[in-house]
N, C-alpha and C. Protein backbone atom coordinates (compact mmCIF):
# COMPACT_ATOMS: atom_id res chain seq x y z
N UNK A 1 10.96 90.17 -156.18
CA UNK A 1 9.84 89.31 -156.53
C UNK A 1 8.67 89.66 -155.62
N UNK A 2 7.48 89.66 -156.28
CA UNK A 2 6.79 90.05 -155.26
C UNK A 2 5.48 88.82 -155.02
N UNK A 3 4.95 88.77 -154.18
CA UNK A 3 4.07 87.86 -153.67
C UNK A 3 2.15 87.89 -153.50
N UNK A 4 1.85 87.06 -154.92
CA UNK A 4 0.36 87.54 -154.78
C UNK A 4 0.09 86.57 -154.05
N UNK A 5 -0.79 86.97 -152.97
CA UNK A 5 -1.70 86.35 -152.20
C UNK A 5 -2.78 86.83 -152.13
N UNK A 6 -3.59 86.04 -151.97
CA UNK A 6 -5.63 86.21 -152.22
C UNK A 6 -6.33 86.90 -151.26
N UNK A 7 -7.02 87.92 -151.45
CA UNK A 7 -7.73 88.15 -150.29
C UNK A 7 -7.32 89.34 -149.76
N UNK A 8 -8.40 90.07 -148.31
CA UNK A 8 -7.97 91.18 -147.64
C UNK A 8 -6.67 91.11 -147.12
N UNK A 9 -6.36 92.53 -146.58
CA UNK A 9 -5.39 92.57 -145.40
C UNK A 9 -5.47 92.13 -144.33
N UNK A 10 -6.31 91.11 -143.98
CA UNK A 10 -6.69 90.55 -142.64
C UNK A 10 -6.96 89.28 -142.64
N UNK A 11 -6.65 88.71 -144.15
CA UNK A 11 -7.09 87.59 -144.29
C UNK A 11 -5.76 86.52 -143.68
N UNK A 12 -5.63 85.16 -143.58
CA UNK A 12 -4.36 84.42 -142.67
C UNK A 12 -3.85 83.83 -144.31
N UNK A 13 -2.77 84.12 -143.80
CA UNK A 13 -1.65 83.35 -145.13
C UNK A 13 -1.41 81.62 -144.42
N UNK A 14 -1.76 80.86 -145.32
CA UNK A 14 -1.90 79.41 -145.71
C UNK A 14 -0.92 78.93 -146.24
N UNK A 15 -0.57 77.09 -146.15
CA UNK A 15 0.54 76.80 -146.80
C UNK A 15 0.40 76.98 -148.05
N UNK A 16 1.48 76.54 -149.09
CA UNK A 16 1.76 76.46 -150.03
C UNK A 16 1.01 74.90 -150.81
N UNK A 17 0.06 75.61 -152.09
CA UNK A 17 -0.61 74.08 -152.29
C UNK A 17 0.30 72.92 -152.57
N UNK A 18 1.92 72.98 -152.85
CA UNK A 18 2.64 71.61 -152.89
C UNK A 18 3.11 71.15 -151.53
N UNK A 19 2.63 71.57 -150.79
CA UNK A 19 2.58 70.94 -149.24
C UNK A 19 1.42 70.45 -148.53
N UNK A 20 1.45 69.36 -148.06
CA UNK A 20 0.36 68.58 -147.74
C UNK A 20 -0.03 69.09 -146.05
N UNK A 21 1.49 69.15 -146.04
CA UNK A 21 1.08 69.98 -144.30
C UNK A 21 2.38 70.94 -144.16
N UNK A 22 2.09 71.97 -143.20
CA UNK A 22 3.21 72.70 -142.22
C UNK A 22 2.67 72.98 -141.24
N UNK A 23 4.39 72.53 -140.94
CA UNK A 23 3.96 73.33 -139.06
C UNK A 23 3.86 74.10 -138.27
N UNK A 24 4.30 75.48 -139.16
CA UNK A 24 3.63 76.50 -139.22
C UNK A 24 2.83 77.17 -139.19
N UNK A 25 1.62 76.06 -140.24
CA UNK A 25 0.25 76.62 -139.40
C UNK A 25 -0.60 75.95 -138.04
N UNK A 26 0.60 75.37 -137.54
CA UNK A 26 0.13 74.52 -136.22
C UNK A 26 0.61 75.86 -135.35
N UNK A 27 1.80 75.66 -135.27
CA UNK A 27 2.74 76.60 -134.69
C UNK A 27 1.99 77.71 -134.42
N UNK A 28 1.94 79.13 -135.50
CA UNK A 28 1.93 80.32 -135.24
C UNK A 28 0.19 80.06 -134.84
N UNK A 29 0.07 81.41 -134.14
CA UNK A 29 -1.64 81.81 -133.88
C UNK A 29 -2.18 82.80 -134.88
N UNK A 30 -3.07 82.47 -135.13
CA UNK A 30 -4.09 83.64 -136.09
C UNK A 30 -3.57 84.68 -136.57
N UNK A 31 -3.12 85.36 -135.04
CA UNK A 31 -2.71 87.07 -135.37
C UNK A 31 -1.45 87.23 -136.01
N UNK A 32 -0.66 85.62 -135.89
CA UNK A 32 0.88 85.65 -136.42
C UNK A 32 0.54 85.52 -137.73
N UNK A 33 -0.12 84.48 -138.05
CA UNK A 33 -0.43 84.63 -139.86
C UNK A 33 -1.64 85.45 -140.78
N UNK A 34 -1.45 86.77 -139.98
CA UNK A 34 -2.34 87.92 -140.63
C UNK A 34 -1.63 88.49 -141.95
N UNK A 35 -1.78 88.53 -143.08
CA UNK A 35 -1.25 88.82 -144.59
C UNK A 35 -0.40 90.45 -144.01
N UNK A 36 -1.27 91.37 -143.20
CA UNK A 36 -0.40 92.72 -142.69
C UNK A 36 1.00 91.87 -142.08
N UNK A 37 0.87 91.34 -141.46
CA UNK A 37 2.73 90.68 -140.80
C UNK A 37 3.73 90.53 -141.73
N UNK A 38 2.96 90.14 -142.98
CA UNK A 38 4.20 90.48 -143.94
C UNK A 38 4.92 91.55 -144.06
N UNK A 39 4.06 92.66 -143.70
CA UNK A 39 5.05 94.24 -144.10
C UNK A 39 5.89 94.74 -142.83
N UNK A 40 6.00 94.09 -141.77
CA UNK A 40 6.24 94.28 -140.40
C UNK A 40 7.94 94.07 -141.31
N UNK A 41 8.75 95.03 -139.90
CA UNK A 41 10.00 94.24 -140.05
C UNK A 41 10.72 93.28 -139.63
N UNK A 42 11.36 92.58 -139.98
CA UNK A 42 12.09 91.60 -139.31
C UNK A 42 12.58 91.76 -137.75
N UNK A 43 12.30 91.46 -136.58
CA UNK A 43 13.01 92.06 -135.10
C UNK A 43 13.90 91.23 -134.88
N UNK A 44 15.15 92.28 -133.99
CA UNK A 44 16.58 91.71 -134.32
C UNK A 44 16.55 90.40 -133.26
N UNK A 45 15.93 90.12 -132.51
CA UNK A 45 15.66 88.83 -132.22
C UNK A 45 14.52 87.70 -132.36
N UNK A 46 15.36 86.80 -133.75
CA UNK A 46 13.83 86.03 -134.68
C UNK A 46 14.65 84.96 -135.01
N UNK A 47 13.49 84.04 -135.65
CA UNK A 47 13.99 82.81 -136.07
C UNK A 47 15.06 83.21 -137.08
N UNK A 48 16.35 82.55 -137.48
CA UNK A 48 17.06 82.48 -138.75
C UNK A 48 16.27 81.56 -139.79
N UNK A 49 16.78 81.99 -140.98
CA UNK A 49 16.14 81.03 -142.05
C UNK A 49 16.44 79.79 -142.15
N UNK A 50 17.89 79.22 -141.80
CA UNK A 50 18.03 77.94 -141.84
C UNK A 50 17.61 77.45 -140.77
N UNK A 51 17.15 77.69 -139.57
CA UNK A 51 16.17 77.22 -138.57
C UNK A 51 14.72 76.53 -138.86
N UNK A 52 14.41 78.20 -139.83
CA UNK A 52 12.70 77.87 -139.96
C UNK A 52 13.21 76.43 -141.31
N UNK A 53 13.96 76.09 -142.09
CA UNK A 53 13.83 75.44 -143.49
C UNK A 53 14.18 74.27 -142.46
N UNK A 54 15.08 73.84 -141.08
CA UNK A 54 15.28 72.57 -140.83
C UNK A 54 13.77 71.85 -140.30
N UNK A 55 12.89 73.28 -139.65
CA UNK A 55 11.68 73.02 -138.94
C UNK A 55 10.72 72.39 -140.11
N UNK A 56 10.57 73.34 -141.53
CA UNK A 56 9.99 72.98 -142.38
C UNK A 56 9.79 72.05 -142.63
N UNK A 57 11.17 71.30 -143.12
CA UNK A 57 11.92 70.12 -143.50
C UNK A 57 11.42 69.82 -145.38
N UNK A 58 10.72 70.24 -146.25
CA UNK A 58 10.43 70.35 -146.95
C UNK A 58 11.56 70.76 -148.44
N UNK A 59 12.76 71.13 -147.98
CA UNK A 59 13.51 71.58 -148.65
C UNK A 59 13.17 72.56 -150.39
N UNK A 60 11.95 73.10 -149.84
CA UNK A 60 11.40 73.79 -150.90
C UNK A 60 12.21 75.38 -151.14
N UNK A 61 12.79 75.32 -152.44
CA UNK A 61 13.81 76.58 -152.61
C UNK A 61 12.56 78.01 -152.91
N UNK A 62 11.78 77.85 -153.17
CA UNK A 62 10.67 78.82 -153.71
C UNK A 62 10.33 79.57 -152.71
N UNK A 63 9.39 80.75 -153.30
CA UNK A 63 8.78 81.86 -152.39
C UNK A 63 7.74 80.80 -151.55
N UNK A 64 7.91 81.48 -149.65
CA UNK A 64 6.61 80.71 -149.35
C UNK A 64 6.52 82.05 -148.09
N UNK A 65 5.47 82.40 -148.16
CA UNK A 65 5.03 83.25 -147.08
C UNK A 65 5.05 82.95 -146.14
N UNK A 66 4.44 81.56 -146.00
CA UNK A 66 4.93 81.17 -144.53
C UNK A 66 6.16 81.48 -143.94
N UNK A 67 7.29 81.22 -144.30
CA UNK A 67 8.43 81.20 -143.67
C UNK A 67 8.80 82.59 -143.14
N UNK A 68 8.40 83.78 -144.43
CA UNK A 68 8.75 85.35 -144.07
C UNK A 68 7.83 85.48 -142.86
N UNK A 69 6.51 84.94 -142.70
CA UNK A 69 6.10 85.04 -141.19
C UNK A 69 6.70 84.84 -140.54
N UNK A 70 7.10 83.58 -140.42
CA UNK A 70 8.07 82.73 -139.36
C UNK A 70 9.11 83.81 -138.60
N UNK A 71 9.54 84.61 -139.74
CA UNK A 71 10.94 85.43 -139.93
C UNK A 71 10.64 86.84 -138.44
N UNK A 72 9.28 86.94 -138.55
CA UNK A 72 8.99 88.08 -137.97
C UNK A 72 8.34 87.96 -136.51
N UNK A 73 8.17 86.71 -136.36
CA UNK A 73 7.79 86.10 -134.69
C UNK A 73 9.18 86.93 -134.19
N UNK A 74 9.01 87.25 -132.80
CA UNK A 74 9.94 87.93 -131.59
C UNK A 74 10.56 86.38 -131.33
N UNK A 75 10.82 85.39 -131.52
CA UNK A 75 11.53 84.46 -130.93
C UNK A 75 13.08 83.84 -131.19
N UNK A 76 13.46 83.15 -130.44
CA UNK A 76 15.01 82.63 -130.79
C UNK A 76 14.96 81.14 -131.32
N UNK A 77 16.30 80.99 -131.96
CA UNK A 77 16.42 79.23 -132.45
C UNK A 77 16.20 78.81 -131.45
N UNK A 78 16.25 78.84 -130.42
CA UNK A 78 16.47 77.58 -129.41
C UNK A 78 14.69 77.76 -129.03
N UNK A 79 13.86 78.42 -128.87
CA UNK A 79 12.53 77.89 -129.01
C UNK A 79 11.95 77.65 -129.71
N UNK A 80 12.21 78.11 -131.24
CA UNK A 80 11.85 77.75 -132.44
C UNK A 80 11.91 76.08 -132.33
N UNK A 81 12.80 76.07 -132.28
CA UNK A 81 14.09 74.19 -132.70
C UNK A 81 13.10 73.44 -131.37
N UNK A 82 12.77 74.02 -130.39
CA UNK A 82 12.14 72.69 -129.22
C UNK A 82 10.55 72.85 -129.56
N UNK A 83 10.36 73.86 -130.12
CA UNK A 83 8.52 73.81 -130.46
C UNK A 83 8.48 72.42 -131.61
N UNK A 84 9.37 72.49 -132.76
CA UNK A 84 9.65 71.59 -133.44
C UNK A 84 9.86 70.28 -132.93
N UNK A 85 10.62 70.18 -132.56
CA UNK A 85 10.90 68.82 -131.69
C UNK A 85 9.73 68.14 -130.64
N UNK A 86 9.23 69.44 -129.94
CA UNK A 86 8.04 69.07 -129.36
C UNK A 86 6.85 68.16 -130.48
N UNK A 87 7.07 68.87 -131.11
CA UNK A 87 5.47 68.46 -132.31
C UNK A 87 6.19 66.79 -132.57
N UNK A 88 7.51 66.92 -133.36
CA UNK A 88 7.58 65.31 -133.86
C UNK A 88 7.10 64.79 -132.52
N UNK A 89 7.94 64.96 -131.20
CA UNK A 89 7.80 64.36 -130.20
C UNK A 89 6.07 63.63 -129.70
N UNK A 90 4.77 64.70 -130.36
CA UNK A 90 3.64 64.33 -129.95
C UNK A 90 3.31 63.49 -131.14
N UNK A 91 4.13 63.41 -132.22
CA UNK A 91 3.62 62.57 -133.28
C UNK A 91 3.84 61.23 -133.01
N UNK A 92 5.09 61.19 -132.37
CA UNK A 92 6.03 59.84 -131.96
C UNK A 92 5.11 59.36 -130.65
N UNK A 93 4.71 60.13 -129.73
CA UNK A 93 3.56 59.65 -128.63
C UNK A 93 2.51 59.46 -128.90
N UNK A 94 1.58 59.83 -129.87
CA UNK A 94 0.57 59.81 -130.73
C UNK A 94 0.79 58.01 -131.46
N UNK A 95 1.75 57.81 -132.19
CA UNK A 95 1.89 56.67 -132.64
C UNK A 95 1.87 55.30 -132.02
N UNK A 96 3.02 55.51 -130.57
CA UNK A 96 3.14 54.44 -129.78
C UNK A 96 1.99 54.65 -129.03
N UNK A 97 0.72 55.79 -129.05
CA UNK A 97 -0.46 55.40 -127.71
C UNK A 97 -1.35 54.67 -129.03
N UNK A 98 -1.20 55.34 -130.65
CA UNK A 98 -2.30 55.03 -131.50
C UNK A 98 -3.47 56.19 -131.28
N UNK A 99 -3.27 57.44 -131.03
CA UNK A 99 -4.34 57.99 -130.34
C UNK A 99 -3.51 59.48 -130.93
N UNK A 100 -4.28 60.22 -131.13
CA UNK A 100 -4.15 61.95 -131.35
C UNK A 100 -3.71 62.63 -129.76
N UNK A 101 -2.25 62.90 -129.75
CA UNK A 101 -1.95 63.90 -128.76
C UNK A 101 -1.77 64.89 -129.04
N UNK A 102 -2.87 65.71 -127.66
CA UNK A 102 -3.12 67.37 -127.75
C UNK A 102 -1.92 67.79 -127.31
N UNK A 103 -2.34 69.29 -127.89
CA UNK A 103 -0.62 70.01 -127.32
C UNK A 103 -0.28 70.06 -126.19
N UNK A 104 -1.65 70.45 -125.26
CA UNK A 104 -1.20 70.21 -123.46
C UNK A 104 -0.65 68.92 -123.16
N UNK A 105 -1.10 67.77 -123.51
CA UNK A 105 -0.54 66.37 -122.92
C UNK A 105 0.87 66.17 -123.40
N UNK A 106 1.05 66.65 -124.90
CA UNK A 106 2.30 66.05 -125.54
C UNK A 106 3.75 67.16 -124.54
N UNK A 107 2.68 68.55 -124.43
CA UNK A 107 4.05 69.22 -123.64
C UNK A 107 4.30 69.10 -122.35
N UNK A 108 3.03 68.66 -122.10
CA UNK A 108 3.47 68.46 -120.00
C UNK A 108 4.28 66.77 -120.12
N UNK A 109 4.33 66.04 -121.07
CA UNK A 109 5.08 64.91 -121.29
C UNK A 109 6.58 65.46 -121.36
N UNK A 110 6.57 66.37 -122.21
CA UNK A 110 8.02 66.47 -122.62
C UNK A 110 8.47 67.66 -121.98
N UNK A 111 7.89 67.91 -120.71
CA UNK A 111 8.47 68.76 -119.72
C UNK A 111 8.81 67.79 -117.89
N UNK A 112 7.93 66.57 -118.23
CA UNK A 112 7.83 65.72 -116.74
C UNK A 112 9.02 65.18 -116.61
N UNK A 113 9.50 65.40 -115.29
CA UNK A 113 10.13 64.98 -114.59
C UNK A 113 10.13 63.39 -114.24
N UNK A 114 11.54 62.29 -114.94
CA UNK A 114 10.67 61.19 -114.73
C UNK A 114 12.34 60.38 -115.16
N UNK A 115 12.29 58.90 -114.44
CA UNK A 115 13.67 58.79 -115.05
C UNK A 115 13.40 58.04 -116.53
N UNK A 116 14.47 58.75 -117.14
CA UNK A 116 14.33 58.18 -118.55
C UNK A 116 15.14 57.44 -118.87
N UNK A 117 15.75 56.05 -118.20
CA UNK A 117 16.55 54.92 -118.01
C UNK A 117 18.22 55.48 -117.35
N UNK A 118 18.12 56.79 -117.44
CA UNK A 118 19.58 57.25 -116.50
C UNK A 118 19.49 56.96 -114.79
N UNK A 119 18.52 57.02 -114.56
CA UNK A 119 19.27 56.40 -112.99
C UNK A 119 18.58 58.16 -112.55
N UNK A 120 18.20 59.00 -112.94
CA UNK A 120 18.18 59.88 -112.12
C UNK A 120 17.13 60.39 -112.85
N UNK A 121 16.45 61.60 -112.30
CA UNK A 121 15.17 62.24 -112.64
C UNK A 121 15.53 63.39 -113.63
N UNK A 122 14.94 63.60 -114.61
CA UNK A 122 15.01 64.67 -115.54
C UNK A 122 14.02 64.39 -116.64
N UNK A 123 14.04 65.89 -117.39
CA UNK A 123 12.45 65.80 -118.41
C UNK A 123 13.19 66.00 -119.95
N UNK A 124 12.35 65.51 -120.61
CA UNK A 124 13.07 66.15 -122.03
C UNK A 124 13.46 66.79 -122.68
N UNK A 125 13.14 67.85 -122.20
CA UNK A 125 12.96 69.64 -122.21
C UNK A 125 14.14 69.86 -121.49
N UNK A 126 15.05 69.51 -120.37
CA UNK A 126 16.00 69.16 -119.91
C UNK A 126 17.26 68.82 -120.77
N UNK A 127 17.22 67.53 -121.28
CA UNK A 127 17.80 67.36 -122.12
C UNK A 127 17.63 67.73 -123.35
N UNK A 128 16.60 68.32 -123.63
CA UNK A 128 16.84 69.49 -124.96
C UNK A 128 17.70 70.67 -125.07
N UNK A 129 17.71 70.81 -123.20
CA UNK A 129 18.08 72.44 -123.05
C UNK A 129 19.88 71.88 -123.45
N UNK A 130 20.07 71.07 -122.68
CA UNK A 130 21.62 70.46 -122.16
C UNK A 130 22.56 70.73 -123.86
N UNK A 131 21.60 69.72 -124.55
CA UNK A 131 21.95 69.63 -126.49
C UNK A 131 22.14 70.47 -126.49
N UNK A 132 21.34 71.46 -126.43
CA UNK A 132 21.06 72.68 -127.24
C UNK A 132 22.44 73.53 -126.76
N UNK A 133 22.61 73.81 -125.66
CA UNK A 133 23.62 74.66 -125.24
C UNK A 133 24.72 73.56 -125.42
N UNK A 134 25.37 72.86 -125.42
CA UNK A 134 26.40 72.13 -126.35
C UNK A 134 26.75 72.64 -127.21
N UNK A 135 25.79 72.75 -128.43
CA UNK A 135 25.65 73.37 -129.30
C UNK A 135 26.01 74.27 -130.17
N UNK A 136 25.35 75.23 -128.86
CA UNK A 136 25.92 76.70 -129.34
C UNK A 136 27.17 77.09 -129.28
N UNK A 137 27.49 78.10 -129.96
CA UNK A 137 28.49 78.40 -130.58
C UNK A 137 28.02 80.26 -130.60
N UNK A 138 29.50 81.05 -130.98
CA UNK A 138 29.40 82.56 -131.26
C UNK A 138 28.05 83.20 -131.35
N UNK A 139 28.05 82.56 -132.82
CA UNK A 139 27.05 83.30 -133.85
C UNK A 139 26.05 82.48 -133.91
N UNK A 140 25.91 80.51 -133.57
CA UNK A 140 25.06 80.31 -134.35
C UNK A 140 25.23 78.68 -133.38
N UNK A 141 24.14 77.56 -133.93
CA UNK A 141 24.39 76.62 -133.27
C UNK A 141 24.45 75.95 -134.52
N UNK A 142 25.62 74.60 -134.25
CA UNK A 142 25.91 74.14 -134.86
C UNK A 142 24.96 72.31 -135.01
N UNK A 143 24.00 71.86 -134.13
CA UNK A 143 23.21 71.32 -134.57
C UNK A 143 21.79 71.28 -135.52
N UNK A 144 21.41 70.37 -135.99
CA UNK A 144 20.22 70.21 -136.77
C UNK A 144 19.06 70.28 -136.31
N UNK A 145 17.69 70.36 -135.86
CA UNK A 145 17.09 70.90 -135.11
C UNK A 145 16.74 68.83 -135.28
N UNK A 146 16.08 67.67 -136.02
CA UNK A 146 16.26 67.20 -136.04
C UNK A 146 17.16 65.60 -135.35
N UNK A 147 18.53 66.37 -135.68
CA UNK A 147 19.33 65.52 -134.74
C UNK A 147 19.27 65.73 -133.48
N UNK A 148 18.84 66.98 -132.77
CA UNK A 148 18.82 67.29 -131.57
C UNK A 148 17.51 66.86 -130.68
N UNK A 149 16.17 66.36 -131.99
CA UNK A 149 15.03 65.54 -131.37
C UNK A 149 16.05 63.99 -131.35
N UNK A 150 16.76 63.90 -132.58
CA UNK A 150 17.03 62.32 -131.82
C UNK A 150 18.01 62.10 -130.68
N UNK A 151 18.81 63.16 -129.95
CA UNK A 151 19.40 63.00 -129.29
C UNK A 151 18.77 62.96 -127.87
N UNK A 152 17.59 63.84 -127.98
CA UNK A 152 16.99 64.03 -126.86
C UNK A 152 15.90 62.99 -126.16
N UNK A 153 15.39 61.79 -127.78
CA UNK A 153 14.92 61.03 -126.99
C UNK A 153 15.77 59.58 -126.82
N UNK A 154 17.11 59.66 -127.27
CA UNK A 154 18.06 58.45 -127.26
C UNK A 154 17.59 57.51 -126.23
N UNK A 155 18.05 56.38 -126.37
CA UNK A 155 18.74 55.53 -125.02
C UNK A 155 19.74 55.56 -123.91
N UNK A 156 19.56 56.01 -123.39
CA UNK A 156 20.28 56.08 -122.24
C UNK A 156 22.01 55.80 -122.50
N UNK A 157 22.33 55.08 -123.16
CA UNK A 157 24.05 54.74 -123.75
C UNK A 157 24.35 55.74 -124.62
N UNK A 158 23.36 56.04 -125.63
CA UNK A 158 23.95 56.62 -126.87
C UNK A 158 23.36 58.23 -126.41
N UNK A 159 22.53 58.39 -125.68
CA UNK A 159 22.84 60.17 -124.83
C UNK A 159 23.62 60.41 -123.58
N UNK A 160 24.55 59.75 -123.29
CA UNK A 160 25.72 59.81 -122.58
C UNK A 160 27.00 60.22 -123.35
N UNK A 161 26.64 58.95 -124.12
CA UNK A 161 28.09 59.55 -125.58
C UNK A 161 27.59 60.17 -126.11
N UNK A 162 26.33 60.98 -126.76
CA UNK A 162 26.48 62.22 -127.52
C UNK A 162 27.29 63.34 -126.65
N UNK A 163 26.39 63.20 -125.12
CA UNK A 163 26.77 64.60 -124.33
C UNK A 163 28.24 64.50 -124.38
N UNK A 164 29.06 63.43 -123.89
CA UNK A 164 30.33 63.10 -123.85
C UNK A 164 30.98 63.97 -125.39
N UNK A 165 30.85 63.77 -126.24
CA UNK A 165 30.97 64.13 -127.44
C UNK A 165 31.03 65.35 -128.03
N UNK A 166 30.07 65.98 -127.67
CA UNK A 166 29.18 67.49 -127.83
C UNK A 166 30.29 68.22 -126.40
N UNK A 167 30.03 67.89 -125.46
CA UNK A 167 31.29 68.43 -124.62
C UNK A 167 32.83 68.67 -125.11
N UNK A 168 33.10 68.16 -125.49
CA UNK A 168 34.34 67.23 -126.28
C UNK A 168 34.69 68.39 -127.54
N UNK A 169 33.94 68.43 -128.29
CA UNK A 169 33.90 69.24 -129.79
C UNK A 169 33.65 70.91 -129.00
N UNK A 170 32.69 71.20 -127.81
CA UNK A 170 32.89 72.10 -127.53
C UNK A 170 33.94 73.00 -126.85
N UNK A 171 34.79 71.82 -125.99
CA UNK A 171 36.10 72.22 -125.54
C UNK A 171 37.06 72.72 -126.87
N UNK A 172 36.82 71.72 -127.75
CA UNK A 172 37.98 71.99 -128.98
C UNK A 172 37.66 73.02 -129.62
N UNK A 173 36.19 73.07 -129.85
CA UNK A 173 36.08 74.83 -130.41
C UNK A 173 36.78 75.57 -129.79
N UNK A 174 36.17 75.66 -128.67
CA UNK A 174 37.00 76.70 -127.83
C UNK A 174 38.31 76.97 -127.88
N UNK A 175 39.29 76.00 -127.49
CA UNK A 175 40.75 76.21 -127.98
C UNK A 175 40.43 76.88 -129.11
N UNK A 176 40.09 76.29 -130.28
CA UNK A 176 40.32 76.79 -131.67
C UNK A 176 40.03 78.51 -131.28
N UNK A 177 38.95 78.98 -130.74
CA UNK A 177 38.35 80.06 -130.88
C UNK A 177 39.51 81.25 -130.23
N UNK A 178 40.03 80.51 -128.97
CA UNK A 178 40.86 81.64 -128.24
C UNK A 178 42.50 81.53 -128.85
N UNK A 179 42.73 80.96 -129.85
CA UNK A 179 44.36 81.08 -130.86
C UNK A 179 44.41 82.57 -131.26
């Protein structure tokens, strides 16, 4: 199938008009959504597709250029999945201030050091990292990029028992893995 899009070879590929927004075009910079990036190849360390579709969240089965960009960024799930999480995260701070948070404020938030009702100092980005490597697995991680924003900004009870949990399922993989 092939993909008409409008315009020079230099022109930036845009969402899809049945999308009201992506975050994609928050996400990537200029030079990432240049129409030439399409012909680039995929580098063997990049987002997976079910990464970029949980980030999307749109569950759109169709051609979208955006995403084959997505495909060709140098990056891994696990920064893909916290850039994501970051953004809801400034939407969710944005809401409770009532006020538009910029990307510097929303990320030096969700990098500060601060207690977050545990009794001890740590940043969110912290407990993103903690999820995240839980997580992983061989080939692939077995959380939602999603569940791993709600785990990360839990309550203090119910991100004790996830970690408890996520520890737990990771020990048992393991057995399973070394039979």
């Amino acid at each position: 199938m092939r993909i008409k899009i409008e315009g020079g070879p230099d022109d930036l590929v845009r969402r899809l008009d049945q999308c009201d927004y992506c975050p994609f075009e928050e996400i990537l910079p200029p030079e990432q959504r240049k129409i030439k990036v399409l012909d680039l190849p995929i580098p063997k360390n990049h987002i997976h597709r079910i990464t970029i579709e949980q980030i999307c969240g749109k569950n759109y089965d169709g051609v979208c250029p955006m995403k084959y960009l997505v495909m060709r960024v140098p990056c891994d799930d696990s920064t893909a999945v916290q850039m994501g999480d970051l953004m809801i995260f400034r939407w969710d701070l944005g809401k409770k201030l009532k006020a538009d948070i910029e990307e510097n404020y929303g990320g030096g938030e969700w990098a500060k050091n601060q207690d977050l009702g545990r009794g001890k100092t740590e940043s969110y980005a912290e407990r993103f990292r903690d999820i995240w490597n839980l997580g992983e697995r061989k080939d692939h991680n077995i959380l939602d990029a999603r569940f791993v924003y709600e785990l990360v900004v839990s309550e203090p009870e119910t991100y004790n028992k996830a970690i408890e949990l996520l520890e737990t399922l990771k020990q048992e993989h393991e057995k399973r893995d070394s039979i």
